[in-house]
Each structure stands twice: as structure tokens, then as C-alpha cells.
PDB file of N, CA and C in Angstrom:
ATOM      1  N   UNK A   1      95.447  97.040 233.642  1.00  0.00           N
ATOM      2  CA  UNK A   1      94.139  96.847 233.023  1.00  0.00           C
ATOM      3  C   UNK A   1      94.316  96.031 231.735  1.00  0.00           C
ATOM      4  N   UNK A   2      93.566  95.126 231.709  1.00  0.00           N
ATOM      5  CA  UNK A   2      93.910  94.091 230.478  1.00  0.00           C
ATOM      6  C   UNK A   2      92.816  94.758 229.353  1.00  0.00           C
ATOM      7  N   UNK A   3      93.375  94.285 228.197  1.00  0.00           N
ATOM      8  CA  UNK A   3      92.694  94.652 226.953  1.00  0.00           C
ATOM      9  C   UNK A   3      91.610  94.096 226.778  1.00  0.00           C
ATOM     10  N   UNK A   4      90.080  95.088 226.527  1.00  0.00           N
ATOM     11  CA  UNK A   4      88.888  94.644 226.294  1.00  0.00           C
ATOM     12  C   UNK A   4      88.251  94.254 224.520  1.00  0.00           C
ATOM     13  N   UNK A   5      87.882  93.543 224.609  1.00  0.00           N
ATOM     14  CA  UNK A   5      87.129  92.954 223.155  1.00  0.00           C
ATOM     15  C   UNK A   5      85.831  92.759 223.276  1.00  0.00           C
ATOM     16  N   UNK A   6      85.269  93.868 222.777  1.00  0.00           N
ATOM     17  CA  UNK A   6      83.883  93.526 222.106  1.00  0.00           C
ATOM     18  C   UNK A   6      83.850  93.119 220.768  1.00  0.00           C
ATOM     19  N   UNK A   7      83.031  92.311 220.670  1.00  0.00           N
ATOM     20  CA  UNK A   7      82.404  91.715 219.591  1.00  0.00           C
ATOM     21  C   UNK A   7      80.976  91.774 219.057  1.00  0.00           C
ATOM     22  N   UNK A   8      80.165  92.534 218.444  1.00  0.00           N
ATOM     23  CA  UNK A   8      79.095  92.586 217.947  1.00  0.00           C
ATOM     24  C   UNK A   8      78.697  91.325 216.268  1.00  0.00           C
ATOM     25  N   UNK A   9      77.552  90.418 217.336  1.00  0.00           N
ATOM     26  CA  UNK A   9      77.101  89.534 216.487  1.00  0.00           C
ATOM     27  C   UNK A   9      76.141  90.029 216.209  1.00  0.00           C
ATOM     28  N   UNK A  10      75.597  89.824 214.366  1.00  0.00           N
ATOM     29  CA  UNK A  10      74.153  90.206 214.172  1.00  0.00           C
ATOM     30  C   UNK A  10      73.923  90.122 212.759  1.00  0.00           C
ATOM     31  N   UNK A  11      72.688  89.708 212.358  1.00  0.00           N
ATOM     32  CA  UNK A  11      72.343  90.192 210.962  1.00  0.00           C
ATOM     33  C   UNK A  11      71.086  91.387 210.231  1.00  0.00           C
ATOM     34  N   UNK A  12      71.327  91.543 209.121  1.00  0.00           N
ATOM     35  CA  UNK A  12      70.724  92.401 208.339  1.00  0.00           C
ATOM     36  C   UNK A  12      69.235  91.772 208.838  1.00  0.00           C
ATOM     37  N   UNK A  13      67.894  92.708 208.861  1.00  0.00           N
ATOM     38  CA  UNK A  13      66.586  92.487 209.205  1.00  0.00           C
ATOM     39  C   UNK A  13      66.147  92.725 210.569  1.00  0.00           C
ATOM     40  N   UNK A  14      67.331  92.254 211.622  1.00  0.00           N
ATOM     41  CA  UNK A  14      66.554  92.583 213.135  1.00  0.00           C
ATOM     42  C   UNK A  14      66.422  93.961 213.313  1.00  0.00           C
ATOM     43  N   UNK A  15      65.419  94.256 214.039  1.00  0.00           N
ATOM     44  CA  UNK A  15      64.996  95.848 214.340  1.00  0.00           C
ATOM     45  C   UNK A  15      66.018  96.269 215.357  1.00  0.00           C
ATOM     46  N   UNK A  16      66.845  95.499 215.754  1.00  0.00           N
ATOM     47  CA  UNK A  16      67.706  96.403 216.828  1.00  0.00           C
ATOM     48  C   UNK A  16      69.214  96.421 216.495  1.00  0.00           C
ATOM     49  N   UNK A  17      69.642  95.666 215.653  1.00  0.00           N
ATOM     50  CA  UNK A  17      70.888  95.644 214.908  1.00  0.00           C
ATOM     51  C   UNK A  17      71.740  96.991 214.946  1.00  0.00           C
ATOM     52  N   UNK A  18      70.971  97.746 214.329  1.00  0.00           N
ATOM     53  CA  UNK A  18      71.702  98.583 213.784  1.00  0.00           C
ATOM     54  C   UNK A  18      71.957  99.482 215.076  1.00  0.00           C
ATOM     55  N   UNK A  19      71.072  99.372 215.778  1.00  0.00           N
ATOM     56  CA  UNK A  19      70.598 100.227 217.242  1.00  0.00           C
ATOM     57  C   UNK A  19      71.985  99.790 217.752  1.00  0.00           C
ATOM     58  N   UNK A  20      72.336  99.145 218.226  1.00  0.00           N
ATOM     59  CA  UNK A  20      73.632  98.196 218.806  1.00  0.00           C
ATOM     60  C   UNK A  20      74.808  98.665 218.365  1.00  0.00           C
ATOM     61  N   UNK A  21      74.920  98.553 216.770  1.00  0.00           N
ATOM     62  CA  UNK A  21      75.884  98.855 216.408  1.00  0.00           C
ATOM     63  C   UNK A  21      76.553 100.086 216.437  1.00  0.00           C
ATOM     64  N   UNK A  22      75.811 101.216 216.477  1.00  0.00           N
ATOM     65  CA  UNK A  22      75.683 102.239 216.737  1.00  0.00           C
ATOM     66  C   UNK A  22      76.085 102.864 217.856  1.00  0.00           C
ATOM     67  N   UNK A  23      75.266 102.318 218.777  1.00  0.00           N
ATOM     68  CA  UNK A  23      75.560 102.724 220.666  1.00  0.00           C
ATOM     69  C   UNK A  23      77.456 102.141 220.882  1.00  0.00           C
ATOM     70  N   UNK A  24      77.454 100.631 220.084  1.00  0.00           N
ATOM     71  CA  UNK A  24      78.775 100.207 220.751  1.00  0.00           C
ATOM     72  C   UNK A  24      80.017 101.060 220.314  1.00  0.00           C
ATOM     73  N   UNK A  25      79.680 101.262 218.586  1.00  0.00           N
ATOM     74  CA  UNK A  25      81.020 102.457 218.181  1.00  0.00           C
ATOM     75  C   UNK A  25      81.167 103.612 219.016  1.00  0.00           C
ATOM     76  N   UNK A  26      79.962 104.223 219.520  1.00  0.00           N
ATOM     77  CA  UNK A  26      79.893 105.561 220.211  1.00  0.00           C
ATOM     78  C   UNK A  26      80.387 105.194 221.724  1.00  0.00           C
ATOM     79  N   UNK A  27      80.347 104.388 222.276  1.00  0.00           N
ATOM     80  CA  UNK A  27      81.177 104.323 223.328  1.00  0.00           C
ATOM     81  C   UNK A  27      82.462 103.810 223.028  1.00  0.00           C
ATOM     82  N   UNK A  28      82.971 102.918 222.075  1.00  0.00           N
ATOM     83  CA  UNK A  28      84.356 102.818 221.854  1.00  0.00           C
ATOM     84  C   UNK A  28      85.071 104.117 221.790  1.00  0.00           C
ATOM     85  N   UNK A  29      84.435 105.224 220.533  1.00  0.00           N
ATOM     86  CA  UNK A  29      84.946 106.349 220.350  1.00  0.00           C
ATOM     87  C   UNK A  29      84.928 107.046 221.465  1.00  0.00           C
ATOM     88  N   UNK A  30      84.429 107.451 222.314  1.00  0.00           N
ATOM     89  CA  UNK A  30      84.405 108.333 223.383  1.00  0.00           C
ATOM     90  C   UNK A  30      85.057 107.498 224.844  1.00  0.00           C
ATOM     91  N   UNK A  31      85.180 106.254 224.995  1.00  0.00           N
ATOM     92  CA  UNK A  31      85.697 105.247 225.653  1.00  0.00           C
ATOM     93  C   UNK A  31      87.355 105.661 226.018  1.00  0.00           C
ATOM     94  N   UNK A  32      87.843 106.046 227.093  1.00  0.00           N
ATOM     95  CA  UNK A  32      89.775 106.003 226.440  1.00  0.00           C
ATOM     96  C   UNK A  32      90.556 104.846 227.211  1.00  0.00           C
ATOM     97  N   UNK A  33      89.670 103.573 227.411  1.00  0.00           N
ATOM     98  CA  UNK A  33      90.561 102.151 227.369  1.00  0.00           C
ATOM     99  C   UNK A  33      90.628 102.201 226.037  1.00  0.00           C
ATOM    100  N   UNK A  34      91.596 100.387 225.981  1.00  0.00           N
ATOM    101  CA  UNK A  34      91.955  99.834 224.764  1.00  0.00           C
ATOM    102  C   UNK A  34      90.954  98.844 224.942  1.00  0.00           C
ATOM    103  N   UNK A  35      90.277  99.260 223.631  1.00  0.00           N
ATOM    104  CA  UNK A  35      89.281  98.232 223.485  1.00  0.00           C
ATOM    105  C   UNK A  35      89.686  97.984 221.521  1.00  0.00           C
ATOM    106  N   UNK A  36      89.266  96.572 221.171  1.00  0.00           N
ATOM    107  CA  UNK A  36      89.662  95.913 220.426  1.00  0.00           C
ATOM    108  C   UNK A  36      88.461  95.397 219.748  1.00  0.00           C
ATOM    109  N   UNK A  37      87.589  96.390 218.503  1.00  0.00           N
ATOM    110  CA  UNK A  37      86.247  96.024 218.172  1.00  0.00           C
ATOM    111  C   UNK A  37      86.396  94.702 217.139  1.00  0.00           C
ATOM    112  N   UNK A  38      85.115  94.048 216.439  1.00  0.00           N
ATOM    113  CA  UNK A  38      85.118  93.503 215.852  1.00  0.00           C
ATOM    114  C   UNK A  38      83.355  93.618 215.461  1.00  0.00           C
ATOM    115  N   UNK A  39      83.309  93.134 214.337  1.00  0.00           N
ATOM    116  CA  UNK A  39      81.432  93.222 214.152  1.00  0.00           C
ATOM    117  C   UNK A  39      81.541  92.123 213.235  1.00  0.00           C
ATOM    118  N   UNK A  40      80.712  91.307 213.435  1.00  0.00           N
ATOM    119  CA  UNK A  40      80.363  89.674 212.393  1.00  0.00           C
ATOM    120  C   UNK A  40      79.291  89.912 212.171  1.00  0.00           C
ATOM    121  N   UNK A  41      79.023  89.890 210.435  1.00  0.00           N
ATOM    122  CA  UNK A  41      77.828  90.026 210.507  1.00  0.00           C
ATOM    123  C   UNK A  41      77.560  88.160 209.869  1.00  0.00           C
ATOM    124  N   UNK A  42      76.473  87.832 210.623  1.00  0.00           N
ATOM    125  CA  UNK A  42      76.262  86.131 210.319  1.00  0.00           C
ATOM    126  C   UNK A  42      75.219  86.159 209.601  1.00  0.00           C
ATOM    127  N   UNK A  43      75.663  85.569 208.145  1.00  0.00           N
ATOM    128  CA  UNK A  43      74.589  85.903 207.392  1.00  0.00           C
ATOM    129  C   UNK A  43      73.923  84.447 207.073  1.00  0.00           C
ATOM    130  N   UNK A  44      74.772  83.115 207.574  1.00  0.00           N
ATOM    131  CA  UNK A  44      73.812  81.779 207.020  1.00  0.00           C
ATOM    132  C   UNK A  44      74.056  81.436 208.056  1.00  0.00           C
ATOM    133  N   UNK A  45      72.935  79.579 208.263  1.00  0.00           N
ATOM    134  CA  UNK A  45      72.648  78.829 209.497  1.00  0.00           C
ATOM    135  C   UNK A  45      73.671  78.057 209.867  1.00  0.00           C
ATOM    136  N   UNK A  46      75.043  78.173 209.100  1.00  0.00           N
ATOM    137  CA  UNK A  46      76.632  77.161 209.138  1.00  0.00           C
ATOM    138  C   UNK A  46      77.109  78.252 209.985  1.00  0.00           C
ATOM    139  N   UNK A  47      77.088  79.417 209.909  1.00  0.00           N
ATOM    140  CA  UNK A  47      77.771  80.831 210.494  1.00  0.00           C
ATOM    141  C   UNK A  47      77.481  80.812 212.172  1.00  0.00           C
ATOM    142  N   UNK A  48      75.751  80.557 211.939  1.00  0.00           N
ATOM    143  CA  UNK A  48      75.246  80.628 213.400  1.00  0.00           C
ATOM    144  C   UNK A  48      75.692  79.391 214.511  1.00  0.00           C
ATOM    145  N   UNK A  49      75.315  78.365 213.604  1.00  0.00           N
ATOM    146  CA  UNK A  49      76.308  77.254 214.205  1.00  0.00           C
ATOM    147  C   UNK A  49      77.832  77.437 215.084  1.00  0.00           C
ATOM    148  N   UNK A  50      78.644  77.791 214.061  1.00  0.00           N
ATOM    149  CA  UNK A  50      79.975  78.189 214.175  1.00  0.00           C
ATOM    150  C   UNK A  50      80.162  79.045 215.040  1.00  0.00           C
ATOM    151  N   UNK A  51      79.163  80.293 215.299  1.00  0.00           N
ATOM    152  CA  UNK A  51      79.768  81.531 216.185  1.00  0.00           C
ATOM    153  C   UNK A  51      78.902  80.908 217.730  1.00  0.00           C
ATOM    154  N   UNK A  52      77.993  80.097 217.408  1.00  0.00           N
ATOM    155  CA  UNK A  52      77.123  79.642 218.506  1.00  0.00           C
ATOM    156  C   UNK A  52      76.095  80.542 218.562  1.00  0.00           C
ATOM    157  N   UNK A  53      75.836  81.002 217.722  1.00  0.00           N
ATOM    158  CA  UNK A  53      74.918  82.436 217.766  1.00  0.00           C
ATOM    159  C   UNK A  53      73.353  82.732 218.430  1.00  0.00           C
ATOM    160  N   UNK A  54      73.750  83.654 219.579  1.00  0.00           N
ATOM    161  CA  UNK A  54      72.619  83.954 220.540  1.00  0.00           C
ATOM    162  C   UNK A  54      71.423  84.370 220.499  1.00  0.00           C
ATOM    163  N   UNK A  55      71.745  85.033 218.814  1.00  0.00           N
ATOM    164  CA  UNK A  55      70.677  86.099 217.728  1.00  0.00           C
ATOM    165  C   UNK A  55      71.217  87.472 218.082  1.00  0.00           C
ATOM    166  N   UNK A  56      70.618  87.929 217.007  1.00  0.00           N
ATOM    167  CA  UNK A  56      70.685  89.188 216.542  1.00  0.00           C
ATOM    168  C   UNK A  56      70.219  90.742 217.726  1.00  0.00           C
ATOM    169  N   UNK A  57      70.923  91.379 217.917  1.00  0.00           N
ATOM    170  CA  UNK A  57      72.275  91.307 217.948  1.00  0.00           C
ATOM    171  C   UNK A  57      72.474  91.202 218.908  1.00  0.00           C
ATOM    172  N   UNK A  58      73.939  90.528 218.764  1.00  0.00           N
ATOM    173  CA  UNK A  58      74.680  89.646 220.221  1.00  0.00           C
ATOM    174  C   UNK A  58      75.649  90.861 220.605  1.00  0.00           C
ATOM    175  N   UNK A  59      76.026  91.188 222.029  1.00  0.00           N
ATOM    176  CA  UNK A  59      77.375  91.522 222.345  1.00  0.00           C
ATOM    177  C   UNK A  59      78.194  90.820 223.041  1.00  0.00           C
ATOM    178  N   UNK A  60      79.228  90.821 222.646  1.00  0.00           N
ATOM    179  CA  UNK A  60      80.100  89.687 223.453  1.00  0.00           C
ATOM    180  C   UNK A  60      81.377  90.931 224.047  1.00  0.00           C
ATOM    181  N   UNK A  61      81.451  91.004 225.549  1.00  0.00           N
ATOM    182  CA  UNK A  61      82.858  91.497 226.023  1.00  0.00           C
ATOM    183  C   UNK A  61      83.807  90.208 226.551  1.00  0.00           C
ATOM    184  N   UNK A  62      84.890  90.630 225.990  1.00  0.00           N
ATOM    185  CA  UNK A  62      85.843  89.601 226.346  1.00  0.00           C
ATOM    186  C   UNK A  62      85.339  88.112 226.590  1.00  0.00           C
ATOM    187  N   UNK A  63      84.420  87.967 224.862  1.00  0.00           N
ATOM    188  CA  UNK A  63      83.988  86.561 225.117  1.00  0.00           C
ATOM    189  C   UNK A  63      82.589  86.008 225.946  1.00  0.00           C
ATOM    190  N   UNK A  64      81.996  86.766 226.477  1.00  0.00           N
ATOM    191  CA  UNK A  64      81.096  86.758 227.529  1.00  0.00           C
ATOM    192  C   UNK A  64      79.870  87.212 226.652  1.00  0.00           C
ATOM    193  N   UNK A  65      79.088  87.289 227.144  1.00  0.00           N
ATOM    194  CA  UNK A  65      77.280  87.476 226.455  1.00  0.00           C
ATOM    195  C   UNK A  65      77.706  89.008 227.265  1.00  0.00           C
ATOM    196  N   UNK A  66      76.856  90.016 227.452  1.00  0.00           N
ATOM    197  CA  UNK A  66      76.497  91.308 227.911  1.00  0.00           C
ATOM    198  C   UNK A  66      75.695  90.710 229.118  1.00  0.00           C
ATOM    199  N   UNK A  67      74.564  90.081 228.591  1.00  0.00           N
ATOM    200  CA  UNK A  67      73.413  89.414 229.699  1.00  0.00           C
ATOM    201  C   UNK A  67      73.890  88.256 230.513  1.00  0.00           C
ATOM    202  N   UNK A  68      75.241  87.707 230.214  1.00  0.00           N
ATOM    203  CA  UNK A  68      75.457  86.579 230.733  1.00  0.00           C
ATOM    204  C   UNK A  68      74.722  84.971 230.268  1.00  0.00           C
ATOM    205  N   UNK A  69      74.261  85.014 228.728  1.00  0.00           N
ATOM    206  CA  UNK A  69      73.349  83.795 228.083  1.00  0.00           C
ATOM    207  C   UNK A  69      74.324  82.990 227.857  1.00  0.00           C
ATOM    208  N   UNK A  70      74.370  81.835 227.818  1.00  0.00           N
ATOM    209  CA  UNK A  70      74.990  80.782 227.546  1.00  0.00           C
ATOM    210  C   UNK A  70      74.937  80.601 225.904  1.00  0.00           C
ATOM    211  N   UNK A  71      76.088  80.056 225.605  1.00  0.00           N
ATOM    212  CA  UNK A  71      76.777  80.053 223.952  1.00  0.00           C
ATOM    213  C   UNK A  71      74.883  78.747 223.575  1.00  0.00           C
ATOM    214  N   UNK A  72      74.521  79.047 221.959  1.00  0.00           N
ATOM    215  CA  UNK A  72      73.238  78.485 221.643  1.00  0.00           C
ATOM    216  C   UNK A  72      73.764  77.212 221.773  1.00  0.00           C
ATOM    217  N   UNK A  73      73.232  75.670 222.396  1.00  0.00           N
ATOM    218  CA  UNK A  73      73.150  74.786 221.303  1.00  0.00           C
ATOM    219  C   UNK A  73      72.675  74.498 220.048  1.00  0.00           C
ATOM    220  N   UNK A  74      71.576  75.268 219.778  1.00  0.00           N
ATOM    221  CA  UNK A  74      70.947  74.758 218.516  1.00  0.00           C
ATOM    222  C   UNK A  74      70.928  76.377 218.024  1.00  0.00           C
ATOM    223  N   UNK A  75      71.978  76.835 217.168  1.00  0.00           N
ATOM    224  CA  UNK A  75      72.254  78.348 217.145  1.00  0.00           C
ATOM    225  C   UNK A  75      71.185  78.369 215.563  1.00  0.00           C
ATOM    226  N   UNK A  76      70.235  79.709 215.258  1.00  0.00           N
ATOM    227  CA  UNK A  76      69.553  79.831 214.023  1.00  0.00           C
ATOM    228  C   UNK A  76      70.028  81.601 214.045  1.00  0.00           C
ATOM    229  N   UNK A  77      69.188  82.060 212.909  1.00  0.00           N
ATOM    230  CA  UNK A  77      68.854  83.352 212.706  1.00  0.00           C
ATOM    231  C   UNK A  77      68.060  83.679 212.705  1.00  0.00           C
ATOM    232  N   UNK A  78      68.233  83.803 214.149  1.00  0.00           N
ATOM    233  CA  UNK A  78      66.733  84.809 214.633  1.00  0.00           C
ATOM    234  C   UNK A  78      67.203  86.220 215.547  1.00  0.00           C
ATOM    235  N   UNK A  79      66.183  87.354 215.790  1.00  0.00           N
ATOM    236  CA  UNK A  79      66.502  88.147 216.573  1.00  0.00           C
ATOM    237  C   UNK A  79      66.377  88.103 217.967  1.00  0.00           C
ATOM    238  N   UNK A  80      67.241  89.123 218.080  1.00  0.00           N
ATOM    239  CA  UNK A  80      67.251  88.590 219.893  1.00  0.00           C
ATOM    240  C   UNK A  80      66.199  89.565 220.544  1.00  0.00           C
ATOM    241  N   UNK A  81      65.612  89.141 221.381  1.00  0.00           N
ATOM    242  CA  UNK A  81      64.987  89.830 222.728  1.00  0.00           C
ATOM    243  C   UNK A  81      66.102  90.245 224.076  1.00  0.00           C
ATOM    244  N   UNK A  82      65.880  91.241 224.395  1.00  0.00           N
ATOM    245  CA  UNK A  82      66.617  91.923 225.447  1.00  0.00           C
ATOM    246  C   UNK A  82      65.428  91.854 226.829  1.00  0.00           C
ATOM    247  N   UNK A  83      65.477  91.536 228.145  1.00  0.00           N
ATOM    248  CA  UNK A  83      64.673  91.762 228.684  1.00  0.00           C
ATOM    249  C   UNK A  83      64.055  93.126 229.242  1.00  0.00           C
ATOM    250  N   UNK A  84      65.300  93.997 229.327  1.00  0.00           N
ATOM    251  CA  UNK A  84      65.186  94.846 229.910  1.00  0.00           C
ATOM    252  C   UNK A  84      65.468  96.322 228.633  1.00  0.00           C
ATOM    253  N   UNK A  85      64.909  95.629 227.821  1.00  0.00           N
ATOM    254  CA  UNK A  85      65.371  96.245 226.332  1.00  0.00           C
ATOM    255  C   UNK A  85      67.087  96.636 225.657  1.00  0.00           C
ATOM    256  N   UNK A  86      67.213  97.151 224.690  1.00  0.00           N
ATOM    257  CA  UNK A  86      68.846  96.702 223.852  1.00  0.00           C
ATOM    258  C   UNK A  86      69.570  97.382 225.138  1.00  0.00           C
ATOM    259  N   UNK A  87      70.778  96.822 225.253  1.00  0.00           N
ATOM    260  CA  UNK A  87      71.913  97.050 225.931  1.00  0.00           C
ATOM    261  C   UNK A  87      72.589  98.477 226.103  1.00  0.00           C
ATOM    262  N   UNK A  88      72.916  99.042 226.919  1.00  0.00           N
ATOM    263  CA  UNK A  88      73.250 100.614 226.989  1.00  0.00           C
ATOM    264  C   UNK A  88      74.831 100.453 226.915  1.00  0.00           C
ATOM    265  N   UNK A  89      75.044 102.023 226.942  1.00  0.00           N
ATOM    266  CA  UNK A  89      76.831 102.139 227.121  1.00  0.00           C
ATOM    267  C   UNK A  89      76.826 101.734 228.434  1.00  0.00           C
ATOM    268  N   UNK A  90      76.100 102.334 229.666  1.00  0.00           N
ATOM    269  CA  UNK A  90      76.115 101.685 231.294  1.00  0.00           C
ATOM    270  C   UNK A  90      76.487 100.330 231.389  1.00  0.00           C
ATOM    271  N   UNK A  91      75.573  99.745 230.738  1.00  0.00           N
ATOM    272  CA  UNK A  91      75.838  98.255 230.671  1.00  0.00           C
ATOM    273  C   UNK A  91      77.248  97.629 230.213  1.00  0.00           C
ATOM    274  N   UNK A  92      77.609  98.432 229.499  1.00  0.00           N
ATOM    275  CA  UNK A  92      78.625  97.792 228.359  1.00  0.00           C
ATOM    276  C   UNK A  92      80.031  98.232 230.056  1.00  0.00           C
ATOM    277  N   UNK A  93      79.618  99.263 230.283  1.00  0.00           N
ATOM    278  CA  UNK A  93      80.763  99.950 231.208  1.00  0.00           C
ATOM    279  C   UNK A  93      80.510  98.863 232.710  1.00  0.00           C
ATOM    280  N   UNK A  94      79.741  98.574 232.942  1.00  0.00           N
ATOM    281  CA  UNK A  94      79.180  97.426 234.237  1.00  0.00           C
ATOM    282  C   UNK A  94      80.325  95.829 233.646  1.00  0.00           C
ATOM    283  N   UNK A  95      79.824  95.796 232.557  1.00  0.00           N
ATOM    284  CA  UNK A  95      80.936  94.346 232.481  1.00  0.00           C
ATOM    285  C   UNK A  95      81.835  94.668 232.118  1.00  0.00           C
ATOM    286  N   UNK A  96      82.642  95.866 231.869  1.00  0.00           N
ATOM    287  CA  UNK A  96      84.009  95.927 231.666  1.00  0.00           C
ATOM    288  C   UNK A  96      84.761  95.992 232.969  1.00  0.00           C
ATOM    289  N   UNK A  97      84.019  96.898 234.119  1.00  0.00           N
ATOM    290  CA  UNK A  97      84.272  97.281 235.431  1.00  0.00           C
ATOM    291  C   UNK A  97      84.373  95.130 235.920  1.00  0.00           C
ATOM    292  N   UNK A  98      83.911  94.052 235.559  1.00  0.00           N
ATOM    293  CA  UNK A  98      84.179  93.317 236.829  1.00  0.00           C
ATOM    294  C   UNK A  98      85.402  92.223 235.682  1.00  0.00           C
ATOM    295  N   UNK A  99      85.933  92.808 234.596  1.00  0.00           N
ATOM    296  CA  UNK A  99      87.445  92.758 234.373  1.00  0.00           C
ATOM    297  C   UNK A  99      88.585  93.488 234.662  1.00  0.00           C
ATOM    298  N   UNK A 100      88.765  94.121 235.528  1.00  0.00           N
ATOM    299  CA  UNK A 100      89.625  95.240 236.131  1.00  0.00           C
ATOM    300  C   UNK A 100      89.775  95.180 237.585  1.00  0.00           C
TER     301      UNK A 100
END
């Protein structure tokens, strides 16, 4: 089983930020792979550029969107919309399952 990396992109103001951040520690902690966190918080429009940023808040496993969105071309700071509303631990456990 290869080593998983999440990455939580996001900034201060979106209403679901913190929601995210939250759910992803609580499944790391209770999680018993090796997973390898990180959290960016992108606070200017050079940042969003740079990370390619999807909006607020992003999860990235092993590099990948959660939803499967393509990296921004024209990356800002804005919040993100979820379609099916913010991302669950299920979810998070669905794209780890099709690296293994």
C-alpha cells in the first residue's frame, strides 16, 4: 500500500473551511494507513495562482481534486461549491480505495 497525501487548500472567510478541516483531521486520527497531512492556507491571488487553486476548501489526495476538478487556469479566492455538498470521510475513503 503506497503512502497517501492529503492536502487541504483553503482560506479564512469560506463557510465550509473550517468544516473540512475538521472532518479531514478526524479521519486521519482514527484512519490506521500512513497518511501524510498538510493544510495551505492561501491567503493572496500569487498563492492561488501558484497552488492552481480550485477555492476554498480544496482537498487534494495524492495530488488529485476529491471531485476529480481540473487544476484552475485562472485560479482567485473564492469559495468552493460542492455539488453534492462538503466532502465526507466516505468520500475521502472512496479515493483512497482506487490507490491500492
Amino acid at each position: 500500500m503506497q503512502k497517501i497525501k492529503i492536502e487541504v487548500q483553503y482560506f479564512n472567510g469560506c463557510p465550509n473551511s473550517e468544516a473540512v478541516l475538521k472532518m479531514v483531521k478526524n479521519f486521519i486520527d482514527k484512519s490506521e494507513l500512513q497518511i501524510e497531512f498538510k493544510e495551505i492556507l492561501v491567503e493572496t491571488q500569487e498563492a492561488a495562482k501558484r497552488y492552481k487553486f480550485r477555492g476554498s476548501p480544496t482537498i487534494l489526495i495524492n495530488g488529485n481534486d476529491i471531485e476529480g476538478l481540473e487544476e484552475s487556469k485562472t485560479s482567485s479566492l473564492s469559495c468552493r461549491y460542492y455539488n453534492n455538498g462538503i466532502p465526507t470521510e466516505e468520500d475521502i475513503k472512496e479515493v483512497i480505495s482506487k490507490f491500492n
